[in-house]
C-alpha atoms as a PDB file:
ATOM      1  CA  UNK A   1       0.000   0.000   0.000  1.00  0.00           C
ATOM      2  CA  UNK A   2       2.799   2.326   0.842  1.00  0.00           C
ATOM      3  CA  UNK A   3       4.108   2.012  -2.906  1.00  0.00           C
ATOM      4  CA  UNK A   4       0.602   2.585  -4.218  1.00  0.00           C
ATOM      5  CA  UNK A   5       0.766   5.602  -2.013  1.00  0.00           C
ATOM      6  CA  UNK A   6       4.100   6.670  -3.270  1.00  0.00           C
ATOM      7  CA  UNK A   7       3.263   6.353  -7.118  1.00  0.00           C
ATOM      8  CA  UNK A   8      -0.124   8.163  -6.748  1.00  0.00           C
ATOM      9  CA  UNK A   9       1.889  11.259  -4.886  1.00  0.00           C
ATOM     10  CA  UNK A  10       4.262  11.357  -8.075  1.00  0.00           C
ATOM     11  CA  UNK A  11       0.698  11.253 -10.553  1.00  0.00           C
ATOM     12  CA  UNK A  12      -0.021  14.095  -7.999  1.00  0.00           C
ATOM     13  CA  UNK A  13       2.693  16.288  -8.550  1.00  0.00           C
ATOM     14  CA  UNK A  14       3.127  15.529 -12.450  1.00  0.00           C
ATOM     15  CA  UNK A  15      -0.654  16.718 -12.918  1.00  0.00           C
ATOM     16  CA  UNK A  16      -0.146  19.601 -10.567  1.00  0.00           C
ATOM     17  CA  UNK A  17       2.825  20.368 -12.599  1.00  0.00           C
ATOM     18  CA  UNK A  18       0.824  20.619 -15.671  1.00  0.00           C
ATOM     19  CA  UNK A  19      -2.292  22.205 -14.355  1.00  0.00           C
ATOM     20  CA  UNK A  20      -1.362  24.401 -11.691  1.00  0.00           C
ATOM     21  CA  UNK A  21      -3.742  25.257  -8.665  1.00  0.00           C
ATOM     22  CA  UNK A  22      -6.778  23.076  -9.089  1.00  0.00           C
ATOM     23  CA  UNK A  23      -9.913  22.097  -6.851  1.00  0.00           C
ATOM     24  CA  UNK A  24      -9.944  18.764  -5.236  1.00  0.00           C
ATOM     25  CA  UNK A  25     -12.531  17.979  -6.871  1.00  0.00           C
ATOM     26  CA  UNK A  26     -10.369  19.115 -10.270  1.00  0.00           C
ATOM     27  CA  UNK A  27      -7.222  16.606  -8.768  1.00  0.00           C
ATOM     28  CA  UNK A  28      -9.643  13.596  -7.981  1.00  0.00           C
ATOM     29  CA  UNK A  29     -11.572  13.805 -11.650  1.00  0.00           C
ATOM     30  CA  UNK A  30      -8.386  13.944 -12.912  1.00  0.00           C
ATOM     31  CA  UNK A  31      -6.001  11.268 -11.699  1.00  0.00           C
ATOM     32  CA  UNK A  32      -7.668   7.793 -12.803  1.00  0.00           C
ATOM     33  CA  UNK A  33      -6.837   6.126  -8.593  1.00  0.00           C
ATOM     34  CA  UNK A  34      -9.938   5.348  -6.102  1.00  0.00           C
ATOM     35  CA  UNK A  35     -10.192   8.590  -4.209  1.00  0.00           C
ATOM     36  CA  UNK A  36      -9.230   7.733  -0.614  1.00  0.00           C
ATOM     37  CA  UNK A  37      -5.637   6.874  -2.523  1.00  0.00           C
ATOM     38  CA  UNK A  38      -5.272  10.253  -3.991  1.00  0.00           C
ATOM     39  CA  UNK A  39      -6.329  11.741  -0.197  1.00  0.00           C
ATOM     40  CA  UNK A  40      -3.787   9.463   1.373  1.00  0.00           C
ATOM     41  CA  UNK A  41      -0.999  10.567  -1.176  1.00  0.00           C
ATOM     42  CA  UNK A  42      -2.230  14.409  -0.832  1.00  0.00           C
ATOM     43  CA  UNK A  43      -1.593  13.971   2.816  1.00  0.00           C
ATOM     44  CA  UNK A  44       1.837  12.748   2.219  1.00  0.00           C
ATOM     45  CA  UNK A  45       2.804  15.692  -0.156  1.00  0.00           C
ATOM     46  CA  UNK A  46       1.275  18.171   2.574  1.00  0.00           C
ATOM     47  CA  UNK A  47       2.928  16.643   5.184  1.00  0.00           C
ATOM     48  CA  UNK A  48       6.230  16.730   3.300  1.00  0.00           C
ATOM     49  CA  UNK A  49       5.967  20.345   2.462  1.00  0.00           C
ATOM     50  CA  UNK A  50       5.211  19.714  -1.372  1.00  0.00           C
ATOM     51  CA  UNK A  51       2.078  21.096  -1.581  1.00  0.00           C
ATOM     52  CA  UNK A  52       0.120  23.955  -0.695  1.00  0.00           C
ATOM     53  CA  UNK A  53      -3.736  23.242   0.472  1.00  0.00           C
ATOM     54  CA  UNK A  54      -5.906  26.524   0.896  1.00  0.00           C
ATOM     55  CA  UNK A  55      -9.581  27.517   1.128  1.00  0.00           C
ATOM     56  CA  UNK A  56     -12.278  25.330   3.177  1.00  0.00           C
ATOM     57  CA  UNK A  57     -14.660  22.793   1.253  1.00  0.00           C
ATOM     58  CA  UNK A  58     -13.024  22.365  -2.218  1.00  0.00           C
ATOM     59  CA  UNK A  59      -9.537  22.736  -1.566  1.00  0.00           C
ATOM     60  CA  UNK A  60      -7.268  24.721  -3.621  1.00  0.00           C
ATOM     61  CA  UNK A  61      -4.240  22.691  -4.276  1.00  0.00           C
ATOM     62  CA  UNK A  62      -0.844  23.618  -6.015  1.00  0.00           C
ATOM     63  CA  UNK A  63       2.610  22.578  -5.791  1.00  0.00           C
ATOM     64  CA  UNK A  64       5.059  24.319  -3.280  1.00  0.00           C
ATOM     65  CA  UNK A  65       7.981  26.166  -5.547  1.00  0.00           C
END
């Protein structure tokens, strides 16, 4: 599971890469993993420090540069 977790946190960053700032909602429609992976992996990225999580609700999300 931690691999799984691992991988989805690099889809993650590589879409946030692309898109910039997006809603959750925006990240989960558009990383093809069940969506309690992609919060797991979010929580790793915030935890790390790579990502930036503001607003209430629908998050906004982008990476940290």
């Amino acid at each position: 599971m931690i691999t799984e977790i691992g991988i989805t946190a690099g889809d993650i960053w590589h879409y946030l890469d692309e898109h910039g700032q997006v809603t959750l909602s925006k990240l989960i429609a558009g990383i093809d993993k069940p969506r309690d992976l992609i919060l797991m992996s979010l929580g790793w990225l915030a935890r790390e420090g790579h990502v930036i999580l503001e607003g209430e609700g629908d998050y906004l999300i982008s990476l940290r540069r």
